[in-house]
Structure formats: structure tokens, C-alpha cells
C-alpha atoms as a PDB file:
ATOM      1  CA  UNK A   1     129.711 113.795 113.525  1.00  0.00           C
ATOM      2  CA  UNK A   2     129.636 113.008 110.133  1.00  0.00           C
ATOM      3  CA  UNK A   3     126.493 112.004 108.320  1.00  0.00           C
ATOM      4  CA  UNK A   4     126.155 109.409 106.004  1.00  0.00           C
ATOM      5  CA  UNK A   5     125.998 110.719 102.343  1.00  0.00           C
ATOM      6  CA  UNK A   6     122.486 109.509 101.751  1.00  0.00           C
ATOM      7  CA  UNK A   7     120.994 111.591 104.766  1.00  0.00           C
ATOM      8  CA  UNK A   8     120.451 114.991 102.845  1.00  0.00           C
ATOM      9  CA  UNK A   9     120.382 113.309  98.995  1.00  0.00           C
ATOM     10  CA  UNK A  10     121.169 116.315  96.407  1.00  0.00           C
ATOM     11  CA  UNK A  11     119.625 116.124  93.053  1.00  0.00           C
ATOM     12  CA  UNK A  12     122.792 114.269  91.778  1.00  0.00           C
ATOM     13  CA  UNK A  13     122.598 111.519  95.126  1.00  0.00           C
ATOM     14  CA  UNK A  14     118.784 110.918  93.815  1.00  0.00           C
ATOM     15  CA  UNK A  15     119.741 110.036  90.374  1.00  0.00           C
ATOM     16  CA  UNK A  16     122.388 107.798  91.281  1.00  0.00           C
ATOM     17  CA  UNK A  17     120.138 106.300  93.806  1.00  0.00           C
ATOM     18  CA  UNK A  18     116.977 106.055  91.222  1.00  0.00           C
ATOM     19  CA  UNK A  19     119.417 103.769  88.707  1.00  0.00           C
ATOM     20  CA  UNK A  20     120.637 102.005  90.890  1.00  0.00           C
ATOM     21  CA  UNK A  21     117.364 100.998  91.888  1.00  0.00           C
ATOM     22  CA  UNK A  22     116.242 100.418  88.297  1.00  0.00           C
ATOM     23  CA  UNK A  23     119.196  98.467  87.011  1.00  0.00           C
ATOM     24  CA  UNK A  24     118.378  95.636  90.264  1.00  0.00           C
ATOM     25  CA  UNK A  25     116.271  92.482  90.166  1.00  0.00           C
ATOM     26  CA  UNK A  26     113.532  92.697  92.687  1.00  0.00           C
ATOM     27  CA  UNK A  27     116.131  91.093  95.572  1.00  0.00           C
ATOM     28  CA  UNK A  28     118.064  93.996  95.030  1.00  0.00           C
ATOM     29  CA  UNK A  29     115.601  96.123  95.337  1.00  0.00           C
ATOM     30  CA  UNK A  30     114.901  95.508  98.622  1.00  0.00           C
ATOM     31  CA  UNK A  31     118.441  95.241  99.339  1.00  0.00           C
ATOM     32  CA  UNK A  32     118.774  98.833  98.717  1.00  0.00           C
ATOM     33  CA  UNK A  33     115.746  99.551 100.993  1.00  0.00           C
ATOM     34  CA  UNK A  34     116.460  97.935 103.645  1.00  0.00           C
ATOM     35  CA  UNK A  35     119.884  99.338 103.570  1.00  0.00           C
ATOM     36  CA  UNK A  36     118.537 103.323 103.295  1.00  0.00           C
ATOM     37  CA  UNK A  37     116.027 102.303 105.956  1.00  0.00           C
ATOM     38  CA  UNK A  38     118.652 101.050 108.443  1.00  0.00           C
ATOM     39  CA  UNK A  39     121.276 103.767 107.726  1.00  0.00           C
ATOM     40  CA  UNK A  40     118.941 106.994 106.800  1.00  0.00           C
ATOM     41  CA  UNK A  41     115.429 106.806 105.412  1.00  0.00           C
ATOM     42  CA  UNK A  42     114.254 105.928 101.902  1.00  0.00           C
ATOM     43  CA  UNK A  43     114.377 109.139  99.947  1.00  0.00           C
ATOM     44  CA  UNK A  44     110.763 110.191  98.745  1.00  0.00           C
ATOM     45  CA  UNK A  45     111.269 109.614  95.092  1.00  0.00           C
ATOM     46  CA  UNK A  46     111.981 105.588  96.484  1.00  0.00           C
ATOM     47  CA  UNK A  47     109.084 105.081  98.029  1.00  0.00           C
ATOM     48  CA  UNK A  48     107.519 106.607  94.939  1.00  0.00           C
ATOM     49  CA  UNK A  49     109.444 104.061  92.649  1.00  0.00           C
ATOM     50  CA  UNK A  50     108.802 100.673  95.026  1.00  0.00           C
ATOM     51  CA  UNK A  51     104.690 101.594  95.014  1.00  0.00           C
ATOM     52  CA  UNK A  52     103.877 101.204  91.730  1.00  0.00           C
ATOM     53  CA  UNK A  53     107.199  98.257  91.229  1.00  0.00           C
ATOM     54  CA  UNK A  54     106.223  95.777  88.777  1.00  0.00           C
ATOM     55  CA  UNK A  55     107.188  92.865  91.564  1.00  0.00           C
ATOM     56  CA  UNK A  56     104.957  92.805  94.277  1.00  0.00           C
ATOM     57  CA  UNK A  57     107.808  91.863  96.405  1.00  0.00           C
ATOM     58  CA  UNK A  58     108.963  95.180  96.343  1.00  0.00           C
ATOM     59  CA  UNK A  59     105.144  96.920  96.264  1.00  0.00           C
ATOM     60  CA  UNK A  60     104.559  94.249  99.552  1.00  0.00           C
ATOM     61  CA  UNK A  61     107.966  95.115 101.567  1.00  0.00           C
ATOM     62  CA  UNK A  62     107.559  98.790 101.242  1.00  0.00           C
ATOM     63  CA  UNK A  63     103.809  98.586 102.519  1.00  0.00           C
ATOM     64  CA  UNK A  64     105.107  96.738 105.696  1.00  0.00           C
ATOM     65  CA  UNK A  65     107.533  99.166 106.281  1.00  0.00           C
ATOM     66  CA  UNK A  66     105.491 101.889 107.194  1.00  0.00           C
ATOM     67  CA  UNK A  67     106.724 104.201 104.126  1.00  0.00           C
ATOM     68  CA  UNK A  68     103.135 104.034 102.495  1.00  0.00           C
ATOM     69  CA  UNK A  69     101.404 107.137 102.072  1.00  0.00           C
ATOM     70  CA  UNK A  70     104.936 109.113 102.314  1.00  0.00           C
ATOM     71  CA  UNK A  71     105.806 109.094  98.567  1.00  0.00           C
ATOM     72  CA  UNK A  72     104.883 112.735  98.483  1.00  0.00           C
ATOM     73  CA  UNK A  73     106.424 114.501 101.034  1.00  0.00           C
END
């Protein structure tokens, strides 16, 4: 069974994931969140990045997903 590339995220995975995150409008954003959430789960350093988003879009979507309080494991 192959796992999605995202499961495990190396160092490199997180980077790639972190600027891709940075580069999007708020839609994006959440685009990208949703999509980790469906396939895997949103890396740590995410959830880290979408609390303190300057859009409250983002700050609201990742407070109704449960991933709250999880930006430090």
C-alpha cells in the first residue's frame, strides 16, 4: 500500500509545503487544508502557520476543524 507523500513529511516535504502555503491568497489557503485534511492530516508546522494567519478565514476554518490546540505536537 503506498502512502501518500504528505503522510510522513521530511524536512524538505515541510518546506515545500510551508511556501506553498505562503505564496496563496487566503482561498488557497484553505484549499491546501482541506486537501491535507482529506488525504493525511495537516502537518504541525500548518496548523502553526493558519493560527496566527493574517485572514481570519484561515484563523476561523482551522478552529472548526478540530486542529486547535495541536500546533505543538
Amino acid at each position: 500500500m503506498a502512502l501518500p507523500r504528505y503522510a510522513s513529511p521530511d524536512p524538505y516535504t515541510l518546506e515545500e509545503l510551508r511556501r506553498e502555503y505562503e505564496g496563496a491568497d487566503w482561498r488557497s489557503r484553505i484549499r491546501l487544508l482541506r486537501r491535507l485534511n482529506r488525504k493525511v492530516s495537516i502537518p504541525p508546522k500548518l496548523v502553526a502557520l493558519a493560527t496566527k494567519d493574517e485572514h481570519a478565514q484561515v484563523r476561523q476554518w482551522i478552529a472548526r476543524s478540530g486542529y486547535l490546540g495541536k500546533e505543538d505536537e
